[in-house]
Each structure stands twice: as structure tokens, then as C-alpha cells.
Protein backbone atom coordinates (compact mmCIF):
# COMPACT_ATOMS: atom_id res chain seq x y z
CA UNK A 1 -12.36 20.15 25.35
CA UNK A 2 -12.54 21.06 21.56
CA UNK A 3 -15.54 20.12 19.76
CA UNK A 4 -15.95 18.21 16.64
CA UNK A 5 -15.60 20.97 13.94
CA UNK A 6 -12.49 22.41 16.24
CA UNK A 7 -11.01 18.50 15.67
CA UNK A 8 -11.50 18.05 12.31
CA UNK A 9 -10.28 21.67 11.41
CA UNK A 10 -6.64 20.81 13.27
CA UNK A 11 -6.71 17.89 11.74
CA UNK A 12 -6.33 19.13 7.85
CA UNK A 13 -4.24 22.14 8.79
CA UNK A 14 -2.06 19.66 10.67
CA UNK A 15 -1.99 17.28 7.72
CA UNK A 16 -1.48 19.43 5.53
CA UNK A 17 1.27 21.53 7.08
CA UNK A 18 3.08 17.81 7.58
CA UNK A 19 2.91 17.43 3.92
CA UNK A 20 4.10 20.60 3.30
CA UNK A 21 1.29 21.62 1.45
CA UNK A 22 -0.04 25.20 0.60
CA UNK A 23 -3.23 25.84 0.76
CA UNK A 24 -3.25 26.65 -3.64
CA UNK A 25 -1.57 22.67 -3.79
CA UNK A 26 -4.76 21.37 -1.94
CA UNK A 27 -6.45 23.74 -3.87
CA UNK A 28 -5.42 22.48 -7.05
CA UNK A 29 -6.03 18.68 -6.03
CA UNK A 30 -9.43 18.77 -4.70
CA UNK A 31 -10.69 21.61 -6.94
CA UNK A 32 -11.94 23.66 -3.50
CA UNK A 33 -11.30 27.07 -3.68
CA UNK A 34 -8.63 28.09 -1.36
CA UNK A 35 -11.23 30.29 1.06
CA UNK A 36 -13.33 26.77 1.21
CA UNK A 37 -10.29 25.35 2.57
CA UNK A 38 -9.29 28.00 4.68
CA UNK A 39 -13.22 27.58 6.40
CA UNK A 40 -12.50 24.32 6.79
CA UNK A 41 -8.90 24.44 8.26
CA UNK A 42 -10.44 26.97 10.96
CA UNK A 43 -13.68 25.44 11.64
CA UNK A 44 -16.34 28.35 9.97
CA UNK A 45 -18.04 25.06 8.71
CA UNK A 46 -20.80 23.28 10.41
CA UNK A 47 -20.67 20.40 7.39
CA UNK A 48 -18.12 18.98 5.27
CA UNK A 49 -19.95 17.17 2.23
CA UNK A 50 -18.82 13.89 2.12
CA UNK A 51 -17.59 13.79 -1.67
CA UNK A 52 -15.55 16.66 -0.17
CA UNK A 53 -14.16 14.84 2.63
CA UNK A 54 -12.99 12.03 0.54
CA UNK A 55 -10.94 14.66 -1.79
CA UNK A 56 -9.94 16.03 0.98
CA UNK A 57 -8.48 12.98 2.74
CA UNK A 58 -7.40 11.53 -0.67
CA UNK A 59 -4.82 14.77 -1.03
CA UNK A 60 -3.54 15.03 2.63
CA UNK A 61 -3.16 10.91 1.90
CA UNK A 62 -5.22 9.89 4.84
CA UNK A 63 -8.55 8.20 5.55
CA UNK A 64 -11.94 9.89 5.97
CA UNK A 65 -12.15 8.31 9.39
CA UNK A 66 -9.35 9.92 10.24
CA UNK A 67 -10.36 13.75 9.03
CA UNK A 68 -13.31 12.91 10.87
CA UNK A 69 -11.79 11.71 13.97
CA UNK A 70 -13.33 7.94 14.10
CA UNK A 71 -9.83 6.25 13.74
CA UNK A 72 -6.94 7.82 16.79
CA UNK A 73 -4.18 7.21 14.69
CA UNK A 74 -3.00 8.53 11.12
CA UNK A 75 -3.21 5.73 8.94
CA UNK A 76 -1.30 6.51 5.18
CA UNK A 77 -3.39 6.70 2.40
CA UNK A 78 -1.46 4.14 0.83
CA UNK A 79 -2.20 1.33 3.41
CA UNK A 80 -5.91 2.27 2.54
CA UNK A 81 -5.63 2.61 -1.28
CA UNK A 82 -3.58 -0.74 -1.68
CA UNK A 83 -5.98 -2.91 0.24
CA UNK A 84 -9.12 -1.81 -1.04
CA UNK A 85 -7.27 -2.62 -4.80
CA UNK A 86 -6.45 -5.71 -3.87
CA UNK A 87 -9.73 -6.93 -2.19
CA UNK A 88 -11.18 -5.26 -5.86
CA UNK A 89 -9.15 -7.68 -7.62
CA UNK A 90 -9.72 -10.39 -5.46
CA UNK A 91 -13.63 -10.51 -6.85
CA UNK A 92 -15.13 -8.32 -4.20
CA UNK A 93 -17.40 -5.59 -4.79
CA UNK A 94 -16.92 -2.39 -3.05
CA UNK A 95 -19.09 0.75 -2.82
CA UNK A 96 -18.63 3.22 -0.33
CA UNK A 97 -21.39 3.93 1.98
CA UNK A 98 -22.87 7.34 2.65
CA UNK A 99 -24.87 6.62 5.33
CA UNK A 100 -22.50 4.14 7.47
CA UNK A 101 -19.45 6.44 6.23
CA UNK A 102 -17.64 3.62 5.59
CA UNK A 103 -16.53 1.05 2.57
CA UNK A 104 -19.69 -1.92 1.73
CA UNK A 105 -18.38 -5.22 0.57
CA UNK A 106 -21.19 -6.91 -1.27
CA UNK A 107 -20.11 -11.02 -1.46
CA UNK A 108 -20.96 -13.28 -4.67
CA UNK A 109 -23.96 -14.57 -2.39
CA UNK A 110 -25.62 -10.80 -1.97
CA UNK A 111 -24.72 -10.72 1.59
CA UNK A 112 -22.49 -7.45 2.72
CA UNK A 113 -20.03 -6.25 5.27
CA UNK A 114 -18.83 -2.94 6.65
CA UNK A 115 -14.93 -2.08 6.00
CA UNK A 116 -14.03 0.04 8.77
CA UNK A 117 -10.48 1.47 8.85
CA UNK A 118 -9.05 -0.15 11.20
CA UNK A 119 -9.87 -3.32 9.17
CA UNK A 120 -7.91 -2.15 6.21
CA UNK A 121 -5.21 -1.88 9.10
CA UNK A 122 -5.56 -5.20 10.29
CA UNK A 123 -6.03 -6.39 6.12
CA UNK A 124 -2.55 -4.32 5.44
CA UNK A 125 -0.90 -6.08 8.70
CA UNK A 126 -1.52 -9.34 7.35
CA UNK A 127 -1.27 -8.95 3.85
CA UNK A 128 2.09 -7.63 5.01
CA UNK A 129 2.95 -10.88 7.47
CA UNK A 130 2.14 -13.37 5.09
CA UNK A 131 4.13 -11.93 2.06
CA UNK A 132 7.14 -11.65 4.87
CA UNK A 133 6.37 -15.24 5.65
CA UNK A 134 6.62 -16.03 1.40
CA UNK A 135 9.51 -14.03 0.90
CA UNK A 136 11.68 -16.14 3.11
CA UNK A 137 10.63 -18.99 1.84
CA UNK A 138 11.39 -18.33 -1.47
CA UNK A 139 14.48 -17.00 -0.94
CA UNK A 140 15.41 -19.80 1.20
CA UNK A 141 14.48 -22.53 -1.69
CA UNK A 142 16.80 -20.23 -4.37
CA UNK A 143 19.50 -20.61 -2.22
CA UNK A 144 18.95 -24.16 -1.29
CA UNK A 145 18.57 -24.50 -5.54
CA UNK A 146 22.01 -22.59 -6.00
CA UNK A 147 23.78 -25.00 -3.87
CA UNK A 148 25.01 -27.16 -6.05
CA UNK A 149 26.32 -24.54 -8.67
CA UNK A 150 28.34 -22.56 -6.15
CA UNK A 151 30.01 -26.30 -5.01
CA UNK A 152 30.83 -26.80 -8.67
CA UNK A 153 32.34 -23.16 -8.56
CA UNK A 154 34.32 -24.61 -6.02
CA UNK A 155 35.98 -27.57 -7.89
């Protein structure tokens, strides 16, 4: 069974190779040299500093969970991104959390929260639902609205 560095190592290379990346484009986004990369992608690393990790993830456009193996399944950057904007906007503080490795949301009241990825999955999933659910609606009430016009096109 690989171990953790062997993981996270296939992980990048894979990402990156599905993004058809070079090594110089991740280069060039996260400002690591390409031999830091290359370390990484082959597992001559025993630590990945976490401001590196989340440059790293933010290029290859997937969570830090992911890179690091906590979340089974590839979620897109943009799922991640997106949600944590619009909980922002909603009033909600958000820090990011060294030592749980994971997004802090600090409430009007001072009490906090963990955001774990596969919240901002189950956030996205929702967010996603209920605008479906709005979308209908509204289209349903224009056409119910431009009833009357298309009868008088009629006459």
C-alpha cells in the first residue's frame, strides 16, 4: 500500500497532467521553482508547507483536502471558491485554520465552526437545488405573465 507522501505525490502529477499543465505553468502560478515541484510530484518531500499546499491546490483547481488525501473524490476548485464567496458575502467570517487544516467560520455571536470539504460539497449541492427550484419558478410566472400578450397576438 503506498504511503502518504507516495499519495499526495500522484496526486499533483495526476492533476496536473489532467490539466495539461507543465511543470514551468505550475511553476509560474505558485512561484515554486520547477525542481520544488518536481520533489513534490515524486515524493523526495517529507513536508509540504501549508501556504504551499494551498498554491498548490489553488493552480491544479482542487482543494487542499484533496492534495492531501482527506476528501476521496476530486472536488473543482470552483465548487470550493464560489461557496466560500458567497458564505463571505453572506456576513460570515472566514479564516482558514492551520492547525485543523480546514476553513473557521467565526458567527456574529463569537461562536465558530469547522468547514470541511465535503461541506462546501453539500453547501454547493444545495445552493445549486434551491436556485434550480427558483429558476422554474420564475420562469413559470413569465410565462404565465406573457399569456395574455401572445392571446392578443392571436386576435
Amino acid at each position: 500500500m503506498p504511503d502518504k507522501h507516495d499519495m499526495i505525490a500522484d496526486r499533483l502529477k495526476k492533476r496536473r497532467t489532467e490539466l495539461k499543465l507543465s511543470l514551468q505553468d505550475v511553476a509560474d502560478s505558485t512561484g515554486l521553482s520547477k525542481s520544488t515541484l518536481q520533489r513534490y510530484e515524486m515524493g523526495h518531500t517529507d513536508k509540504i508547507p501549508l501556504d504551499k499546499l494551498e498554491s498548490l491546490s489553488n493552480a491544479l483547481k482542487v482543494t487542499p483536502m484533496y492534495l492531501m488525501g482527506w476528501e476521496s473524490k476530486d472536488l473543482p476548485y470552483s465548487y470550493f471558491k464560489s461557496i466560500l464567496e458567497l458564505v463571505t458575502e453572506l456576513g460570515y467570517k472566514i479564516e482558514y485554520s492551520e492547525s485543523n487544516e480546514a476553513y473557521a467560520v467565526t458567527l456574529d455571536d463569537g461562536t465558530w465552526f469547522l468547514l470541511w470539504g465535503s461541506d462546501l460539497k453539500d453547501l454547493k449541492d444545495s445552493v445549486a437545488s434551491f436556485t434550480k427550484f427558483k429558476m422554474t419558478e420564475i420562469i413559470n410566472n413569465a410565462k404565465q405573465a406573457m399569456r395574455p400578450f401572445e392571446e392578443e397576438d392571436k386576435k
